[in-house]
N, C-alpha and C. Protein backbone atom coordinates (compact mmCIF):
# COMPACT_ATOMS: atom_id res chain seq x y z
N UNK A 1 0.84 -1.18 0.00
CA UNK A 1 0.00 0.00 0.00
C UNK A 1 0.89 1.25 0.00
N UNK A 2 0.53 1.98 -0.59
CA UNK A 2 1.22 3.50 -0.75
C UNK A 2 0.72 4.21 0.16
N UNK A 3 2.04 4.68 0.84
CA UNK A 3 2.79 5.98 1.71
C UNK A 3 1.36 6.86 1.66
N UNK A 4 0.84 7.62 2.75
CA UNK A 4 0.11 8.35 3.04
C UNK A 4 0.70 9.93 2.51
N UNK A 5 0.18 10.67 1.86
CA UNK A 5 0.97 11.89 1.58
C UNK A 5 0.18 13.10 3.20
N UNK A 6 1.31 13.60 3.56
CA UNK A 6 0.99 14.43 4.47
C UNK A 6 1.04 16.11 4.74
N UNK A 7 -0.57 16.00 4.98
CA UNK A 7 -0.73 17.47 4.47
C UNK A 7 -0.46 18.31 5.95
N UNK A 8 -0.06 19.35 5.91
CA UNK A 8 0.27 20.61 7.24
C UNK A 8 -1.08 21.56 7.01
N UNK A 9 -1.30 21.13 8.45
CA UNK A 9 -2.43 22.02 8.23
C UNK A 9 -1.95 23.31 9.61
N UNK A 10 -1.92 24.80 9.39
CA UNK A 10 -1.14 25.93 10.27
C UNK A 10 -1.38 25.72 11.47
N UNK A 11 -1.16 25.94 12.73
CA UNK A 11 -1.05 25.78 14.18
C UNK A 11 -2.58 27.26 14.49
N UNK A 12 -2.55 27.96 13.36
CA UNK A 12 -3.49 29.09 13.50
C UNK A 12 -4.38 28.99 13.24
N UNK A 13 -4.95 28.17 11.91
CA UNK A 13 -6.56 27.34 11.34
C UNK A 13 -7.09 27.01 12.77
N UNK A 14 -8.03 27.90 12.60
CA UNK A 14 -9.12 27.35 13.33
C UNK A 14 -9.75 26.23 13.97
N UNK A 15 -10.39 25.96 12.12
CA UNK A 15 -11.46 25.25 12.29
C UNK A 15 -10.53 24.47 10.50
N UNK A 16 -9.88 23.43 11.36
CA UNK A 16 -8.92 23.03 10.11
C UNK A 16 -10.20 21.79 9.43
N UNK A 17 -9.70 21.73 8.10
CA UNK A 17 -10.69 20.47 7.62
C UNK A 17 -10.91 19.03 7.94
N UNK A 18 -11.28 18.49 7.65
CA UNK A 18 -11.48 16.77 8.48
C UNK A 18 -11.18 16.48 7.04
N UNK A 19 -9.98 15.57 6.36
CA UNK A 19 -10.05 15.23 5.24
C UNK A 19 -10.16 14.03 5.43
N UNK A 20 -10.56 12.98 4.47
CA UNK A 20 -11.54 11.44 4.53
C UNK A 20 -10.12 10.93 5.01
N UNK A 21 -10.52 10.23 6.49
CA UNK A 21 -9.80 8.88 6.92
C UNK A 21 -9.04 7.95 5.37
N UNK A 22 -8.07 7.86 5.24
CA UNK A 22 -7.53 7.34 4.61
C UNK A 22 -6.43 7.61 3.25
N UNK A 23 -6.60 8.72 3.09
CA UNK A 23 -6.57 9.35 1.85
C UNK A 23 -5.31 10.04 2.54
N UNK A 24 -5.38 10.90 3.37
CA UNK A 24 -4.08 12.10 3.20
C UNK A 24 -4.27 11.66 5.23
N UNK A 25 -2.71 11.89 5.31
CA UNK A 25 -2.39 12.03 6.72
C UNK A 25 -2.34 13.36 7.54
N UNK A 26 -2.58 13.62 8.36
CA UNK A 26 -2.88 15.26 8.84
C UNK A 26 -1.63 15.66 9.78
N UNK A 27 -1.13 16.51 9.70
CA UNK A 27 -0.30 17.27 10.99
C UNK A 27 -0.51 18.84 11.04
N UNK A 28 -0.21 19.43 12.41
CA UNK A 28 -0.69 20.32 12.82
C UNK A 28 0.97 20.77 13.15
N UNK A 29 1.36 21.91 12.61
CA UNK A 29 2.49 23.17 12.52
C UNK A 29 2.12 24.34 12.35
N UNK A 30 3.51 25.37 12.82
CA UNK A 30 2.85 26.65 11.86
C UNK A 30 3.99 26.34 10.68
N UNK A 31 2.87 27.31 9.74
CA UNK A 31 3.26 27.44 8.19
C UNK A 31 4.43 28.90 8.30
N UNK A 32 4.99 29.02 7.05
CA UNK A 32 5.17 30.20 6.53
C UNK A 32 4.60 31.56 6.72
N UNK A 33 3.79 30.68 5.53
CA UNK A 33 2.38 31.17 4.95
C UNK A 33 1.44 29.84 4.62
N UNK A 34 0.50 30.86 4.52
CA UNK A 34 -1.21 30.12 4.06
C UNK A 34 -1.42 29.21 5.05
N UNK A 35 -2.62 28.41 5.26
CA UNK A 35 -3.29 27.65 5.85
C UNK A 35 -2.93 25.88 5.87
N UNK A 36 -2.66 25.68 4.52
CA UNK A 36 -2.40 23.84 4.10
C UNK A 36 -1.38 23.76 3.44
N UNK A 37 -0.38 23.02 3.42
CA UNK A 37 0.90 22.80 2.86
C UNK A 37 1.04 21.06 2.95
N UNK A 38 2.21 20.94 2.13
CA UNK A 38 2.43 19.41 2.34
C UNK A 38 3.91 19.40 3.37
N UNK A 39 4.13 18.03 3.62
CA UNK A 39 5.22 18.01 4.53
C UNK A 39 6.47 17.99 3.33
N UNK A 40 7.70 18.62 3.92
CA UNK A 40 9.07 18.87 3.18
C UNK A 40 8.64 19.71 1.89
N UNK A 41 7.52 20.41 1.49
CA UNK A 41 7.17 21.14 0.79
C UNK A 41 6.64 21.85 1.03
N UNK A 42 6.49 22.74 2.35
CA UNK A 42 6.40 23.66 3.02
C UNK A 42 6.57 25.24 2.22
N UNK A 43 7.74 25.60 1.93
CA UNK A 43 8.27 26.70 1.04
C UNK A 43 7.85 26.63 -0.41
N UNK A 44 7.21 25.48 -0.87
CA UNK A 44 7.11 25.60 -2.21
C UNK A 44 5.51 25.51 -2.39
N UNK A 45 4.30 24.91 -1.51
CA UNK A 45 3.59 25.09 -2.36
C UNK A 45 2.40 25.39 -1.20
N UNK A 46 1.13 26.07 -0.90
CA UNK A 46 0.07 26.62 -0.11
C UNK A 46 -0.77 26.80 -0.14
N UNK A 47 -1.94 26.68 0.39
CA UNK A 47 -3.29 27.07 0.52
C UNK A 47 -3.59 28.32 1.36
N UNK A 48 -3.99 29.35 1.18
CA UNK A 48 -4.89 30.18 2.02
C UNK A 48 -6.63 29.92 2.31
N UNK A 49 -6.87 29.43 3.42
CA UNK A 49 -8.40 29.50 2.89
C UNK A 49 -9.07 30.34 3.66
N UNK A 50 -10.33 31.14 3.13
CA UNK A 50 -11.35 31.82 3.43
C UNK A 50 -12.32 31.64 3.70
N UNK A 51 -13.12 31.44 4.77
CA UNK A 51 -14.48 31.79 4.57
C UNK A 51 -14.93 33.06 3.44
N UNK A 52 -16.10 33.31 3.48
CA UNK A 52 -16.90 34.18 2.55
C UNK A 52 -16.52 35.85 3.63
N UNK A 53 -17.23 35.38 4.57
CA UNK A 53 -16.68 36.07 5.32
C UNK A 53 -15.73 36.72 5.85
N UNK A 54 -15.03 35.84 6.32
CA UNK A 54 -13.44 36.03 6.18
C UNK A 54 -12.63 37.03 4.95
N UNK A 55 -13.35 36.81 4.09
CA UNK A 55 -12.85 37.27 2.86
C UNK A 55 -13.04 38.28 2.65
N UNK A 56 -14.03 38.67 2.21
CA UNK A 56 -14.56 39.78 2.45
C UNK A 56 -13.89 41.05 3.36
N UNK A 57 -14.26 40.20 4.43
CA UNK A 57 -13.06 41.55 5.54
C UNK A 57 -11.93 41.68 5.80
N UNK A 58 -11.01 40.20 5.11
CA UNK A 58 -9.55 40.75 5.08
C UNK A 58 -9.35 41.78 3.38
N UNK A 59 -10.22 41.49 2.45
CA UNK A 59 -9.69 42.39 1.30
C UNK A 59 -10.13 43.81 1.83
N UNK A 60 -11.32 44.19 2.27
CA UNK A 60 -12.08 45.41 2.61
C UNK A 60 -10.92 45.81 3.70
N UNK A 61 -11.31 45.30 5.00
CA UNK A 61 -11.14 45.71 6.30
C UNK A 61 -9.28 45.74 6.73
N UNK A 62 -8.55 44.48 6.39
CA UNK A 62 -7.67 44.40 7.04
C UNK A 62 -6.71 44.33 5.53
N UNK A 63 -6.57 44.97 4.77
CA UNK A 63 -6.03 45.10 3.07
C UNK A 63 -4.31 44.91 3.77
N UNK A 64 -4.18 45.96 4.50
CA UNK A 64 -2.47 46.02 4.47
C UNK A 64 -1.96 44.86 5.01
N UNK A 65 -2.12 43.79 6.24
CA UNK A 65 -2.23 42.47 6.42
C UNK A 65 -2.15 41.55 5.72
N UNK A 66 -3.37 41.91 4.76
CA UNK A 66 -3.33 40.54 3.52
C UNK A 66 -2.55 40.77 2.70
N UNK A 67 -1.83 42.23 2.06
CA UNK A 67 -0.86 42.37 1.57
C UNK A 67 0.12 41.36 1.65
N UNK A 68 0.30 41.81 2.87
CA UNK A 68 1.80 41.23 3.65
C UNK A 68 2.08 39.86 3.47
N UNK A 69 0.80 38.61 3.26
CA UNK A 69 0.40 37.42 3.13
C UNK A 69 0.84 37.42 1.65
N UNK A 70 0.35 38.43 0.74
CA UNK A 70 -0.08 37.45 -0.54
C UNK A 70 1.43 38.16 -0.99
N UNK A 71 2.30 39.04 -0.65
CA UNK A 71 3.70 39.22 -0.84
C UNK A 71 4.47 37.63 -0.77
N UNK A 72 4.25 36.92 0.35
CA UNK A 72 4.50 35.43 0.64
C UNK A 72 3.56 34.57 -0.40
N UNK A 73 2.79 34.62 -0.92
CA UNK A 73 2.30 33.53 -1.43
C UNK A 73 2.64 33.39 -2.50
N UNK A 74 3.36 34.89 -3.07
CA UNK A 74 3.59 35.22 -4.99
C UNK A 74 5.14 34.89 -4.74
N UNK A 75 5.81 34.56 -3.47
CA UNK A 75 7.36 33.65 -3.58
C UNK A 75 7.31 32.12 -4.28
N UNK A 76 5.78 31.64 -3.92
CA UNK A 76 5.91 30.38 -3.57
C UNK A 76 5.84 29.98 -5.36
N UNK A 77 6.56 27.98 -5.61
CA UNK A 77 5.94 27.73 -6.74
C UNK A 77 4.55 27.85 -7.30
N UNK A 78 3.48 27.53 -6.17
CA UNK A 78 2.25 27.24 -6.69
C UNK A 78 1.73 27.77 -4.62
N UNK A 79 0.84 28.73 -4.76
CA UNK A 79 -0.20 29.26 -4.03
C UNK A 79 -1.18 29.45 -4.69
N UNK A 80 -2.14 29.47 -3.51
CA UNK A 80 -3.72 29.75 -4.29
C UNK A 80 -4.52 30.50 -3.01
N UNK A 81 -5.70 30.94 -2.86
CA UNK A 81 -6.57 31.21 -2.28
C UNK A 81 -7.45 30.83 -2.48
N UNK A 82 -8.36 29.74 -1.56
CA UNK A 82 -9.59 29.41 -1.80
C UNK A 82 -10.47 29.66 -0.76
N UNK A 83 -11.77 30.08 -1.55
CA UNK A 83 -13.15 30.97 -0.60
C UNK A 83 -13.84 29.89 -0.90
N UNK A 84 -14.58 29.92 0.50
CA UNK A 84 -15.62 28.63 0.70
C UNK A 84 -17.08 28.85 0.47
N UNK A 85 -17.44 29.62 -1.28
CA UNK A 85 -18.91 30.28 -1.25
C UNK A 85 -17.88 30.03 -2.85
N UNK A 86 -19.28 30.48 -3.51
CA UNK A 86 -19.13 30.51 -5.09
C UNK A 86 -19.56 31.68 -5.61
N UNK A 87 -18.89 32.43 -6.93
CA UNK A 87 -19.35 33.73 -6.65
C UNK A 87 -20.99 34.42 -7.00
N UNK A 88 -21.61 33.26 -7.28
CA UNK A 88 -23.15 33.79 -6.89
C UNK A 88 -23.41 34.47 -5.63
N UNK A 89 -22.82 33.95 -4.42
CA UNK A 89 -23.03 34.13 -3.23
C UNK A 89 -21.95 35.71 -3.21
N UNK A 90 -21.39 35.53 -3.55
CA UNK A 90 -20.25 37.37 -3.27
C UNK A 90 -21.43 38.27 -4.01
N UNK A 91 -21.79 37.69 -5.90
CA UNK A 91 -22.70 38.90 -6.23
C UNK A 91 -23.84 39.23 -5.56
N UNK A 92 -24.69 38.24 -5.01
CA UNK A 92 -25.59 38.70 -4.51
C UNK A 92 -25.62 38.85 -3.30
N UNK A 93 -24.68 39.24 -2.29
CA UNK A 93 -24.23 39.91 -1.03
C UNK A 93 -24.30 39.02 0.12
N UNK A 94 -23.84 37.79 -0.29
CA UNK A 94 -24.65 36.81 0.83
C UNK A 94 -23.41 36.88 2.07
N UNK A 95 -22.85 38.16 2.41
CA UNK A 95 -22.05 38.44 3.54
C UNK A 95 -22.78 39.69 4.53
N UNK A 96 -21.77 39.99 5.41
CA UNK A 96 -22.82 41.07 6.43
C UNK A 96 -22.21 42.41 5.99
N UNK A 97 -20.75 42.08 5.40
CA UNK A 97 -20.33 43.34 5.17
C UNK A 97 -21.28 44.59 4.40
N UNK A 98 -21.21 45.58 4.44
CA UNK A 98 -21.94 46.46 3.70
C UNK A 98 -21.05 47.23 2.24
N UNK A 99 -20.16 46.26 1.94
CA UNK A 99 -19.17 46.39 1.08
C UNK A 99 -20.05 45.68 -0.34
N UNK A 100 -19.67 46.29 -1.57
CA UNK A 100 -20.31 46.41 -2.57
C UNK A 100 -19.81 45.22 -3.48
N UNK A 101 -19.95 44.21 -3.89
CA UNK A 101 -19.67 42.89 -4.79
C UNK A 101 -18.67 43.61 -5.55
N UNK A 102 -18.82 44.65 -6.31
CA UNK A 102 -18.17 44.69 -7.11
C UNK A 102 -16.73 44.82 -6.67
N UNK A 103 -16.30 45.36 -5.32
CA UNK A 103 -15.69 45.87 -4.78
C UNK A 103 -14.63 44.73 -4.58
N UNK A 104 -15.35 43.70 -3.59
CA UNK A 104 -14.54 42.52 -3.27
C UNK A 104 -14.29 41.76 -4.48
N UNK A 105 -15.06 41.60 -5.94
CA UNK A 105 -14.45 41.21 -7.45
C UNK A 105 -13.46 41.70 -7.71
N UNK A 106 -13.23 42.92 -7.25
CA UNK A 106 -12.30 43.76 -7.91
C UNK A 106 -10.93 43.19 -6.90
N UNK A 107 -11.50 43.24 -5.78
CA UNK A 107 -9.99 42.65 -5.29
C UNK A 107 -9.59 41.15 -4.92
N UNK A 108 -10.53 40.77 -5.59
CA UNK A 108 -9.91 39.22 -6.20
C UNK A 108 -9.51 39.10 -7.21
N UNK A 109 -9.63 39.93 -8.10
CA UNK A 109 -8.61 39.91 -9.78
C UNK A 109 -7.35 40.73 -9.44
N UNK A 110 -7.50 42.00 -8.01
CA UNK A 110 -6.35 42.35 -8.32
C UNK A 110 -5.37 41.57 -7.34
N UNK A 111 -5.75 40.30 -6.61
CA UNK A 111 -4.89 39.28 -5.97
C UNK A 111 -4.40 38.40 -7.33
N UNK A 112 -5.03 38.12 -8.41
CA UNK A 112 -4.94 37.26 -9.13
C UNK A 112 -3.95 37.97 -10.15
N UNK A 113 -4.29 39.09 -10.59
CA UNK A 113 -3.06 39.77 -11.61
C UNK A 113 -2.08 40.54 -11.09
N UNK A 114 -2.39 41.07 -10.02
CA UNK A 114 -1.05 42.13 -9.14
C UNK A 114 -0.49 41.15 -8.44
N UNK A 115 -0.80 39.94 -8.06
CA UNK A 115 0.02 38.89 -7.26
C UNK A 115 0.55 37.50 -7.79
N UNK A 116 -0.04 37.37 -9.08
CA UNK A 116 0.11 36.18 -9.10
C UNK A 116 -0.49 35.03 -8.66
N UNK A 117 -1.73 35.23 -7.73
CA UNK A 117 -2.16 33.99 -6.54
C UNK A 117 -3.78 33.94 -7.06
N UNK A 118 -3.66 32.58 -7.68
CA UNK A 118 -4.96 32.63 -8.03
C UNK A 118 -6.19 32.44 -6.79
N UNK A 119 -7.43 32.53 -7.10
CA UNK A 119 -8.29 32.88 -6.42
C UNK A 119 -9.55 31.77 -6.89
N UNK A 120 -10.10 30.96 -5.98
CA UNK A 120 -10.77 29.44 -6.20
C UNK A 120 -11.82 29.92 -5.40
N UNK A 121 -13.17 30.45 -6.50
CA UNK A 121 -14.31 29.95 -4.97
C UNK A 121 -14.93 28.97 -5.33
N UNK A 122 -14.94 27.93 -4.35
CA UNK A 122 -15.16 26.84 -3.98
C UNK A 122 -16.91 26.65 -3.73
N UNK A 123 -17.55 26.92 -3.98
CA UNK A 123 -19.09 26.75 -3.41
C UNK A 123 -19.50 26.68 -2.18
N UNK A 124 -18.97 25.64 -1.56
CA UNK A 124 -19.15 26.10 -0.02
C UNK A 124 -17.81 25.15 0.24
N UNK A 125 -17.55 24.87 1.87
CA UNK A 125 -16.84 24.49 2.68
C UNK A 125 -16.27 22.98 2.25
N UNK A 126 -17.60 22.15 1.98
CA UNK A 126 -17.07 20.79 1.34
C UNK A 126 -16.16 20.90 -0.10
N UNK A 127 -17.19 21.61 -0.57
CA UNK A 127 -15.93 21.51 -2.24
C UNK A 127 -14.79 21.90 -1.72
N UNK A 128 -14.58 23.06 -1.13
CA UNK A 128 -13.57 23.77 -0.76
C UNK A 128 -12.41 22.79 -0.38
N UNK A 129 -12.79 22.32 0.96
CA UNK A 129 -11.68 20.85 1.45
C UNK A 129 -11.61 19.95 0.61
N UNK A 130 -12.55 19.98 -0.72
CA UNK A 130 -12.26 18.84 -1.60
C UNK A 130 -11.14 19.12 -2.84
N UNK A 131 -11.40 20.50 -2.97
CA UNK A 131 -10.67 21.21 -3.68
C UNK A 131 -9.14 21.41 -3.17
N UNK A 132 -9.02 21.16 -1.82
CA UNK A 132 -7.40 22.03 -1.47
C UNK A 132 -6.98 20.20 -1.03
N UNK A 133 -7.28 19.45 -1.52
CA UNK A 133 -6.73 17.94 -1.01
C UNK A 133 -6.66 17.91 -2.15
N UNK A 134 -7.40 17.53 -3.53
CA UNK A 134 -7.01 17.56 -4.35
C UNK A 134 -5.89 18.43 -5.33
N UNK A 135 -5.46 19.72 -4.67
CA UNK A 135 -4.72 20.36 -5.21
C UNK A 135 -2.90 20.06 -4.88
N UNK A 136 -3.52 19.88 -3.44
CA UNK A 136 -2.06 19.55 -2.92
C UNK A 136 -1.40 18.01 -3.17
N UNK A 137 -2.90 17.23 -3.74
CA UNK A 137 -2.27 15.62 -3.95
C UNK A 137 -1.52 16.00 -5.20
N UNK A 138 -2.05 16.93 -6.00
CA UNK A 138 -1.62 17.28 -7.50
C UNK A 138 -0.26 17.69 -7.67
N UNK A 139 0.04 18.51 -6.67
CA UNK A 139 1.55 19.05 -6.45
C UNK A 139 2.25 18.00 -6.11
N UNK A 140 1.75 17.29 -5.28
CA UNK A 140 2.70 16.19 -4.58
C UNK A 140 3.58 15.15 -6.05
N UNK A 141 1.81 15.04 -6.57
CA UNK A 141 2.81 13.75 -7.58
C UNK A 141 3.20 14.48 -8.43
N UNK A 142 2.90 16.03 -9.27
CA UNK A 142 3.86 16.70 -10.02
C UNK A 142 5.24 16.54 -9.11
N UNK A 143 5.50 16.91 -7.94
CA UNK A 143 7.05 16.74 -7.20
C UNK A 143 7.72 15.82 -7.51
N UNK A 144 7.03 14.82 -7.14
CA UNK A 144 7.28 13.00 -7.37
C UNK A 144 7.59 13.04 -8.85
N UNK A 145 7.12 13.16 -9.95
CA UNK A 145 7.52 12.72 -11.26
C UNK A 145 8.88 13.87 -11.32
N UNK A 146 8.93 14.86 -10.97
CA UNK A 146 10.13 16.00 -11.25
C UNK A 146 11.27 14.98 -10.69
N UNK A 147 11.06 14.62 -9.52
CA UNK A 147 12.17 14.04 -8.73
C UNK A 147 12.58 12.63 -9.59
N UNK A 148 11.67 12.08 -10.11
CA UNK A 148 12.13 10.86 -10.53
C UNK A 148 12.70 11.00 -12.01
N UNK A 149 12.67 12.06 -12.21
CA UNK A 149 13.28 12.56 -13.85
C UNK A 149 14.20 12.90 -13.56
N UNK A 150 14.45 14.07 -12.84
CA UNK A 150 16.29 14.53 -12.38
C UNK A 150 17.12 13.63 -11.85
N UNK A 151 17.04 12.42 -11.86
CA UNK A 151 18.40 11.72 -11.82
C UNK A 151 18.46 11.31 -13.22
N UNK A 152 17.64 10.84 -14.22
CA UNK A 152 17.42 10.47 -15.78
C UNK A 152 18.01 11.68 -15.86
N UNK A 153 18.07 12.28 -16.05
CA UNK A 153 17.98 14.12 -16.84
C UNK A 153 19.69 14.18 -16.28
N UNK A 154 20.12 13.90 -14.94
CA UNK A 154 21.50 13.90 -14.19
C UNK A 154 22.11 13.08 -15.13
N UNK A 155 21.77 11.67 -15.11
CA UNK A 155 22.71 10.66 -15.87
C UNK A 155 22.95 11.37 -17.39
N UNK A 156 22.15 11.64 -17.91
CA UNK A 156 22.02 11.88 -19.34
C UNK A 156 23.12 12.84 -19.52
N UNK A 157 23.11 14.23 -18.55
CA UNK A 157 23.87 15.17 -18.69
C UNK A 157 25.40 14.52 -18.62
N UNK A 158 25.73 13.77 -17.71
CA UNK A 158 27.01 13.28 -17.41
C UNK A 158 27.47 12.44 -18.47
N UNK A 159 26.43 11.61 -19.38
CA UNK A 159 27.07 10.72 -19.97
C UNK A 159 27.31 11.63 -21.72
N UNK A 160 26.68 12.72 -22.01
CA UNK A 160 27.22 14.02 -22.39
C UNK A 160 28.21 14.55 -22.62
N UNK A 161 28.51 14.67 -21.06
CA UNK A 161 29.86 15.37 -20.43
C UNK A 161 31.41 14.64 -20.66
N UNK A 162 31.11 13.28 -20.72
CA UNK A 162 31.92 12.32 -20.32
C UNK A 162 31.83 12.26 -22.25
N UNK A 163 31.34 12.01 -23.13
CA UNK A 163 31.40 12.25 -24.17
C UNK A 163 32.22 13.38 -24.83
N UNK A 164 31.71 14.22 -24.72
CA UNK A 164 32.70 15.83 -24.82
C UNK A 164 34.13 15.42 -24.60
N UNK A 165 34.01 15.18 -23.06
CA UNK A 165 35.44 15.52 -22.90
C UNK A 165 36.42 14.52 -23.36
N UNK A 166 36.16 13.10 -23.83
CA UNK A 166 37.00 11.94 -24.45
C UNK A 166 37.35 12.48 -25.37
N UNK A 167 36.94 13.94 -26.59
CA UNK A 167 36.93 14.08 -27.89
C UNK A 167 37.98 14.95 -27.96
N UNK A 168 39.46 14.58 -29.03
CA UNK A 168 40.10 15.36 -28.63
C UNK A 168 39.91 17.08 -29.06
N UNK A 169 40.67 18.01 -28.84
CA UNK A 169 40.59 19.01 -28.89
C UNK A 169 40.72 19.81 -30.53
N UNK A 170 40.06 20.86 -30.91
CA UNK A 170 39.95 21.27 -32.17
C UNK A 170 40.11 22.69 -31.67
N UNK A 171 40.97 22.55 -33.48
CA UNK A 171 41.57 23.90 -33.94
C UNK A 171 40.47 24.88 -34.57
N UNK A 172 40.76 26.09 -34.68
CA UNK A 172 39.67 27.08 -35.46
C UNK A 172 39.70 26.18 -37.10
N UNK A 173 38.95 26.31 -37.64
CA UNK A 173 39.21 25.81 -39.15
C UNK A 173 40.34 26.36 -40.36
N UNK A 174 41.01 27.86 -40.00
CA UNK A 174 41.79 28.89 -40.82
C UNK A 174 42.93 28.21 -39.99
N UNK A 175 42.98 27.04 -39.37
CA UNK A 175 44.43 26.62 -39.47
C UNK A 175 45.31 27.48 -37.81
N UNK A 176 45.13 28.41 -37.08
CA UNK A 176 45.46 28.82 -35.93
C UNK A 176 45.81 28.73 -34.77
């Protein structure tokens, strides 16, 4: 049976997800950044997640904060942000804020093009955890196939190298 892949879920999450018994192994750290990470891939790849709510009032309310976050998330190979509502629920105001849809649209494209960090709303809470397990299993085995190519890709280069250098040495062609 194959190795459990193990996801980090931040020491600060709340209300961290219950992902299905069997599937992904859970540990509890702090992150960097974001909310879900995998283990020994910590620095390279992240989840932020949001409530609707949540969301809402860190783009509106607490902007210079989330700055500071999504500065860290546009280091990483692969970050994302995912909101646990779909954006039917942002257009038609289904938050308490008195902040205008268009407003919080606007600063989810400008997380997505001024940062780099794309932006996932998830429908509600279940897709959401279904969505950030599946994203991070995705990274994992993209890692896994990278890793199992760079020693192919290593040998290849060396046996290259080792080619080259057996060959003896050449003159310019004008004889010099």
């Amino acid at each position: 049976m194959a190795e459990l892949v193990t996801v980090i879920v931040d020491t600060r999450e709340q209300v961290p997800y219950e992902f299905p018994s069997g599937q992904v192994a859970v540990e509890r750290r702090a992150l960097p950044a974001g909310d879900y990470s995998l283990a020994g891939l910590e620095r390279e790849v992240t989840v932020e997640r949001k409530s609707l709510e949540d969301f809402v009032h860190t783009v509106i309310r607490d902007r210079d904060r989330f700055r500071k976050e999504l500065l860290k998330l546009a280091e990483y190979d692969r970050a994302c942000v995912v909101v646990e509502a779909g954006l039917d629920d942002l257009f038609s105001g289904a938050y308490r804020s008195g902040a205008h849809p268009s407003s919080i649209v606007g600063s989810a494209l400008s997380i997505i093009v001024d940062y780099g960090v794309p932006v996932y709303f998830c429908s509600d809470r279940q897709c959401a955890c279904r969505f950030v397990q599946e994203y991070l299993l995705r990274y994992h085995r993209r890692s896994q196939d990278l890793c199992q190519q760079q020693p192919q890709n290593k040998v290849e280069s060396e046996e290259k190298s080792n080619v080259s250098s057996s060959l003896p040495p050449t003159s310019p062609p004008d004889g010099s």
